[in-house]
C-alpha atoms as a PDB file:
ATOM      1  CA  UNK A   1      54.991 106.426  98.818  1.00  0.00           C
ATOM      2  CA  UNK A   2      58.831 106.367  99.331  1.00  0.00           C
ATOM      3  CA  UNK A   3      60.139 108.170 102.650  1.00  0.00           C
ATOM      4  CA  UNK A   4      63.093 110.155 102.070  1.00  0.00           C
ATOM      5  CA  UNK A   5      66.682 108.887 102.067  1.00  0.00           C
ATOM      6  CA  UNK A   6      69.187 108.495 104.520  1.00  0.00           C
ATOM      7  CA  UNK A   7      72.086 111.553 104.074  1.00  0.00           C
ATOM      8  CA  UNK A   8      69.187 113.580 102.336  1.00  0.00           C
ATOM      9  CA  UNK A   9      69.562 116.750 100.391  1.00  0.00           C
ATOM     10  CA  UNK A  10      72.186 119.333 102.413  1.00  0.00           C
ATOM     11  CA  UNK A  11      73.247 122.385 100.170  1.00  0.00           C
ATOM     12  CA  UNK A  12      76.527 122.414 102.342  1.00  0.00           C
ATOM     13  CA  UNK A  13      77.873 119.034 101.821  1.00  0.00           C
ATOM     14  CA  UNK A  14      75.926 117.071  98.836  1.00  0.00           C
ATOM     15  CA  UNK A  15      74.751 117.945  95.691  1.00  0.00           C
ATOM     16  CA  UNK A  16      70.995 117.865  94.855  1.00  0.00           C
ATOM     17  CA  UNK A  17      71.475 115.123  92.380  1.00  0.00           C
ATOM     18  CA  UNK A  18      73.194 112.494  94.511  1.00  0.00           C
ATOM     19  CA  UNK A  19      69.988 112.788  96.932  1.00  0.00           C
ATOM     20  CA  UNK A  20      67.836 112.678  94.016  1.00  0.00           C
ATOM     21  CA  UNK A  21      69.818 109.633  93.050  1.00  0.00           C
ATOM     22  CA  UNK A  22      69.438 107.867  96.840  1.00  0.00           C
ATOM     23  CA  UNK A  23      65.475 108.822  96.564  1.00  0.00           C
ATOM     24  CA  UNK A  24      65.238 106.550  93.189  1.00  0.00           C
ATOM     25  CA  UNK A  25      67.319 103.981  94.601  1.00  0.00           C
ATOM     26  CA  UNK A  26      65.232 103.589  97.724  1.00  0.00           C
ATOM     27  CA  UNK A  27      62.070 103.899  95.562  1.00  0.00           C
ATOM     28  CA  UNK A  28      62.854 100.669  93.608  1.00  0.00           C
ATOM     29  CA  UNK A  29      63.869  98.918  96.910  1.00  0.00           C
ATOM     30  CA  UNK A  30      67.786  99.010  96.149  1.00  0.00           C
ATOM     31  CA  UNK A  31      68.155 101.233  98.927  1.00  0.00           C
ATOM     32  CA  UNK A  32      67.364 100.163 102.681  1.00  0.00           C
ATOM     33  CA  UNK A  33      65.197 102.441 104.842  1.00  0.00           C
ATOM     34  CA  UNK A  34      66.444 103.156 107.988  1.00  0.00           C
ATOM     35  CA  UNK A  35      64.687 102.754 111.253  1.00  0.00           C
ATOM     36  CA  UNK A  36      65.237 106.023 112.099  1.00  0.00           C
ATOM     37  CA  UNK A  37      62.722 108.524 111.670  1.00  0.00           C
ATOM     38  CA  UNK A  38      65.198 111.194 112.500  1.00  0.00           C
ATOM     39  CA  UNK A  39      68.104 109.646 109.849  1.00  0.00           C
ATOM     40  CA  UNK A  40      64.967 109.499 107.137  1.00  0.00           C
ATOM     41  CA  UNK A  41      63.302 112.912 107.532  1.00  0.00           C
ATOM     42  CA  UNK A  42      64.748 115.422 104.273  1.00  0.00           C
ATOM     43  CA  UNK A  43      66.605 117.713 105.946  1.00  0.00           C
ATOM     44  CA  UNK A  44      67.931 115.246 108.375  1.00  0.00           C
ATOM     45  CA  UNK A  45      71.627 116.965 107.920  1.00  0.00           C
ATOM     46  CA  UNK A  46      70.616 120.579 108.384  1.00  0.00           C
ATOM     47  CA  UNK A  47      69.067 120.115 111.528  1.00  0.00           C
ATOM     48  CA  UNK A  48      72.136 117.510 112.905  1.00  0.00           C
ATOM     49  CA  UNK A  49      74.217 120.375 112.473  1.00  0.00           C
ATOM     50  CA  UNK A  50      71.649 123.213 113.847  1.00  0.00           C
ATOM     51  CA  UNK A  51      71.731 121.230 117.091  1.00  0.00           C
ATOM     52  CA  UNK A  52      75.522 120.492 117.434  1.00  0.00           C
ATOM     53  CA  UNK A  53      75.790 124.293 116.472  1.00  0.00           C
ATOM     54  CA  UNK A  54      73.280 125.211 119.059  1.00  0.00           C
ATOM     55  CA  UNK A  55      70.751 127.115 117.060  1.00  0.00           C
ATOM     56  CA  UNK A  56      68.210 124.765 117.840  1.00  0.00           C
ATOM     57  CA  UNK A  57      67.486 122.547 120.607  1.00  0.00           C
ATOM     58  CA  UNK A  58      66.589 118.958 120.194  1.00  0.00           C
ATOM     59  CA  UNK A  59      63.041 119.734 121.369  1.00  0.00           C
ATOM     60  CA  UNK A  60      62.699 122.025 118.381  1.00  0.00           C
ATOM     61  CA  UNK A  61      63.899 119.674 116.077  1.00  0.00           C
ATOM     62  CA  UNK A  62      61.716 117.158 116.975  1.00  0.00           C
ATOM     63  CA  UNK A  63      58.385 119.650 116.532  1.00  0.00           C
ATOM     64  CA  UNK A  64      60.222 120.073 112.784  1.00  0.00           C
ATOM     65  CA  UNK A  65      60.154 116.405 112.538  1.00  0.00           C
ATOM     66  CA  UNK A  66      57.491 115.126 113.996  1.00  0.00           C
ATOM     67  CA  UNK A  67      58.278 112.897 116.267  1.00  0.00           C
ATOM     68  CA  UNK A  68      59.386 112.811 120.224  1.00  0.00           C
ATOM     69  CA  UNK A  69      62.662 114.320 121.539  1.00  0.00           C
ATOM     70  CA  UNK A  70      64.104 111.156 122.623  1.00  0.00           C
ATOM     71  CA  UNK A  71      64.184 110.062 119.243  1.00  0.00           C
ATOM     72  CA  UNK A  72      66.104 112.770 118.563  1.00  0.00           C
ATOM     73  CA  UNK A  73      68.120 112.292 121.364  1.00  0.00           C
ATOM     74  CA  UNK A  74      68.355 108.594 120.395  1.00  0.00           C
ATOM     75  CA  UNK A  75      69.770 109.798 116.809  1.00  0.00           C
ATOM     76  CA  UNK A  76      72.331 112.097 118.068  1.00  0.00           C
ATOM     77  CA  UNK A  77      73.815 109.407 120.220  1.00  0.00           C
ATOM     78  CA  UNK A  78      73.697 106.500 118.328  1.00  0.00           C
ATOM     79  CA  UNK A  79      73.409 107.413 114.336  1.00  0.00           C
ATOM     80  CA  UNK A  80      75.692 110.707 114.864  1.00  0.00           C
ATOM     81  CA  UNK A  81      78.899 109.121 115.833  1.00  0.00           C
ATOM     82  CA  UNK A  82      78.356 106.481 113.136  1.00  0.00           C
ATOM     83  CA  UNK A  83      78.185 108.936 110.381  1.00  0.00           C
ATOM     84  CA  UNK A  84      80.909 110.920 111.782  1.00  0.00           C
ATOM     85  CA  UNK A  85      83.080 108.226 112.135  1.00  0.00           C
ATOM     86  CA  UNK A  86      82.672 107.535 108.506  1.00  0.00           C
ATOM     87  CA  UNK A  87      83.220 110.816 107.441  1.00  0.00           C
ATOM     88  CA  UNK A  88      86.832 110.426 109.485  1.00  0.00           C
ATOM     89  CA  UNK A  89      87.729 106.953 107.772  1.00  0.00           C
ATOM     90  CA  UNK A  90      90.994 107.309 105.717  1.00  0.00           C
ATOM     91  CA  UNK A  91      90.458 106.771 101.655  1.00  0.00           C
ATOM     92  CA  UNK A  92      91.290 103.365 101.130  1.00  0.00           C
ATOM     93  CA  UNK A  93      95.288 103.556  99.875  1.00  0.00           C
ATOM     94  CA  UNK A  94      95.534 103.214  96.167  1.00  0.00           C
ATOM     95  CA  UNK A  95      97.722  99.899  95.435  1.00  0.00           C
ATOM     96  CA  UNK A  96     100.565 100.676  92.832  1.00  0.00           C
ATOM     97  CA  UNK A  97     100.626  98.269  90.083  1.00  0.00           C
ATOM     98  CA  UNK A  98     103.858  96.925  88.129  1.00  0.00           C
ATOM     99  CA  UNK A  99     103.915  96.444  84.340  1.00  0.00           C
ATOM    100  CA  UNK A 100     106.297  94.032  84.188  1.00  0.00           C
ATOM    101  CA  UNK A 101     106.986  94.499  80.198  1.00  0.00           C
ATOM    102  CA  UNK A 102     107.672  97.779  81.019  1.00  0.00           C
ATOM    103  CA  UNK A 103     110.388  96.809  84.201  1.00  0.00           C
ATOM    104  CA  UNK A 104     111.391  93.933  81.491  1.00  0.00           C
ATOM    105  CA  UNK A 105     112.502  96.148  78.940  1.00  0.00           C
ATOM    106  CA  UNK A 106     114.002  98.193  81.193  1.00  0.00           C
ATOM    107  CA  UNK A 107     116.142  95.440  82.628  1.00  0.00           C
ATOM    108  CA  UNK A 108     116.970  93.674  78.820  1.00  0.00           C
ATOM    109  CA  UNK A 109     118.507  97.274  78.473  1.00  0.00           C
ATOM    110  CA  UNK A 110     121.000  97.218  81.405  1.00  0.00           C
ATOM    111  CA  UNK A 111     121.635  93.462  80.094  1.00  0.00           C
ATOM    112  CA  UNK A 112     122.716  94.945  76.929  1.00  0.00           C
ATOM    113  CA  UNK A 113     124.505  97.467  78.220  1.00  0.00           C
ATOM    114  CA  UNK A 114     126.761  94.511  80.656  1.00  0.00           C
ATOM    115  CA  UNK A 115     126.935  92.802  77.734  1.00  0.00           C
ATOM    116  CA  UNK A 116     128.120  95.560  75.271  1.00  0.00           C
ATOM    117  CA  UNK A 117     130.918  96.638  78.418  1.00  0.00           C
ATOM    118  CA  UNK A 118     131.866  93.005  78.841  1.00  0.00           C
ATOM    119  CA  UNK A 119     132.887  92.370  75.340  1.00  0.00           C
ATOM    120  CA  UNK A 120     134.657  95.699  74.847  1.00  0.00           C
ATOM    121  CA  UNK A 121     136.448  94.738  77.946  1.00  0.00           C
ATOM    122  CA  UNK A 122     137.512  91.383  76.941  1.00  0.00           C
ATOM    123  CA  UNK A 123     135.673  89.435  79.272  1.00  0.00           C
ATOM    124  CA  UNK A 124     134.019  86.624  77.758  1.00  0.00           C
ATOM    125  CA  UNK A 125     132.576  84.910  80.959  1.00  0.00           C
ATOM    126  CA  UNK A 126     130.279  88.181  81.745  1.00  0.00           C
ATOM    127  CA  UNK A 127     129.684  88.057  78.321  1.00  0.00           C
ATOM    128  CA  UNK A 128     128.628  84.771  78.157  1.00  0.00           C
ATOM    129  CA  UNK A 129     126.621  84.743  81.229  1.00  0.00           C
ATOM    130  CA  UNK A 130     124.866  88.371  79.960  1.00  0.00           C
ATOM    131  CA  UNK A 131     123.464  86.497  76.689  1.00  0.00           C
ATOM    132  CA  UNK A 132     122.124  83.696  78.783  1.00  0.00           C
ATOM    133  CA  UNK A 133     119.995  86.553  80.845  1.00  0.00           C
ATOM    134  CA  UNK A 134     119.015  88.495  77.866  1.00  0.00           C
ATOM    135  CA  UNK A 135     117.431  85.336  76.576  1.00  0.00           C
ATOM    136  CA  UNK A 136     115.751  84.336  79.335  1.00  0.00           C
ATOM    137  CA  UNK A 137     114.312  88.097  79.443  1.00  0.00           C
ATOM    138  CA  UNK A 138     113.332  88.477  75.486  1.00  0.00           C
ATOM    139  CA  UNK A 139     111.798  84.794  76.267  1.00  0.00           C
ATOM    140  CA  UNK A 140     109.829  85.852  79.053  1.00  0.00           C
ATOM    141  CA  UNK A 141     109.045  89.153  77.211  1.00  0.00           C
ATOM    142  CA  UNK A 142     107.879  86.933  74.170  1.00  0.00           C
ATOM    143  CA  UNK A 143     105.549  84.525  76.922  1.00  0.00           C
ATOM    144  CA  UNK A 144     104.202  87.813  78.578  1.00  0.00           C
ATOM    145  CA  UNK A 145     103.109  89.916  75.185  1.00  0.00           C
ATOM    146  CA  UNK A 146     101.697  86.822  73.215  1.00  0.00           C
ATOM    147  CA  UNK A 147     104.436  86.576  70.535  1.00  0.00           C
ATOM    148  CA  UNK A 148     105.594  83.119  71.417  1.00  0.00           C
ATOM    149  CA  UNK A 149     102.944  81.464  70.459  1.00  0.00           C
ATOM    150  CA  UNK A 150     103.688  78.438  68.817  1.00  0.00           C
ATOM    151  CA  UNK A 151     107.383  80.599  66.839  1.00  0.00           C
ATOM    152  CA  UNK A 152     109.184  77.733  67.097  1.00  0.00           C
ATOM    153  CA  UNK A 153     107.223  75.029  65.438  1.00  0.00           C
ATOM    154  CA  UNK A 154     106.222  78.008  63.061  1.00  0.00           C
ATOM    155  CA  UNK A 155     109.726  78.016  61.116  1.00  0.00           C
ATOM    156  CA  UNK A 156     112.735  75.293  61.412  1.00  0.00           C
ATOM    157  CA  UNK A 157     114.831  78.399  61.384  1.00  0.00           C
ATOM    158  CA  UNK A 158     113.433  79.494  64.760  1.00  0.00           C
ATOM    159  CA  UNK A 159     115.487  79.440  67.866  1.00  0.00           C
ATOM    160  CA  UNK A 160     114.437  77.126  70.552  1.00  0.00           C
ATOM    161  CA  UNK A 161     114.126  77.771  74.243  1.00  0.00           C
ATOM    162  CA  UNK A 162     115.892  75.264  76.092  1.00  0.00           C
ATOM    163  CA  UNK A 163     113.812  74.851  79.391  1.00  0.00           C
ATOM    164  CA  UNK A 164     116.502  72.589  80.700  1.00  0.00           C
ATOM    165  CA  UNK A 165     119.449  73.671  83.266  1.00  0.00           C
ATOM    166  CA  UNK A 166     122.609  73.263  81.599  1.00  0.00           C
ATOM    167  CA  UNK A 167     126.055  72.358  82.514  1.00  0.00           C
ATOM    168  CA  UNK A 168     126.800  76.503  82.923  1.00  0.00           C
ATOM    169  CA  UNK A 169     123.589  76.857  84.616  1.00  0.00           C
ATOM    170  CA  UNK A 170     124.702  74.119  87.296  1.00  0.00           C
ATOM    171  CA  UNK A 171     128.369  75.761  87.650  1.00  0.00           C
ATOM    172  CA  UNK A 172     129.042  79.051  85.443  1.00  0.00           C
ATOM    173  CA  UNK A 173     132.461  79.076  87.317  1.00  0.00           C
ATOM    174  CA  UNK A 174     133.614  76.024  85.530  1.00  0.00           C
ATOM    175  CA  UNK A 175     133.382  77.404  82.628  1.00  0.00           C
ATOM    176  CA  UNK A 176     136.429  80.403  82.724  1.00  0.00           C
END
């Protein structure tokens, strides 16, 4: 016969299921059993709280139980402060992720935009050096979603990367 689980059924702070759910668990031996006769018993959670509240003594919860005071006393000093201290712990921070296709487009935009300003201004170095990035970006773009697979041996007509540096790569101020 399975004893009951740890954290057992408290109408204040679990839901009937989840200690259902522990009793299974422990049942099939996924669960460990705890040495504690106190941390085991049902209503382990009602009667932690009695006591800290007062309304019983630890005496009286160990008639409830079954079992001698000082392993009540033993419970409330050493698994206590363990579960309340895991009660306390802070949620675990959630880790913001980047979608770099989506901060990719977003910067091929402002490219176009420098590159739009720069020729309607006249000035062919910005220009220059603003089709260089937005290549770079839509090749990156076409690595990152799967579209460059194999394009340029796919038609003669195809642009090819060059994944050399260049003279303007080197020195873009030589070039004005």
């Amino acid at each position: 016969m399975c004893s009951e689980p740890e954290g057992t059924y408290d109408t204040a702070t679990k839901s009937h299921s989840a200690w259902v759910k522990k009793l299974q668990l422990r049942c099939n031996g996924e669960a460990p059993v705890t040495q504690c006769k106190f941390c085991n018993y049902r209503d382990a959670s009602i009667l932690e709280g009695q006591i800290a509240t007062k309304q019983i003594t630890q005496l009286q919860a160990s008639t409830i139980i079954g079992c001698n005071k000082s392993t009540v006393s033993r419970h409330m000093s050493n698994c206590v402060p363990k579960k309340i201290a895991e009660c306390m712990r802070p949620a675990p921070a959630k880790e913001e992720t980047l979608n770099v296709v989506d901060v990719l487009t977003t910067s091929h935009s402002k490219t176009l935009k420098i590159l739009d300003d720069s020729l309607a201004e006249g000035d062919r170095k910005t220009a220059l050096m603003a089709l260089q990035t937005e290549i770079r970006q839509l090749t990156l773009k076409a690595k990152l979603t799967g579209q460059l697979n194999g394009a340029s041996s796919a038609s003669p007509y195809a642009p090819r990367v060059c994944e050399t540096e260049t003279d303007f790569d080197k020195n873009p101020g030589a070039f004005s």
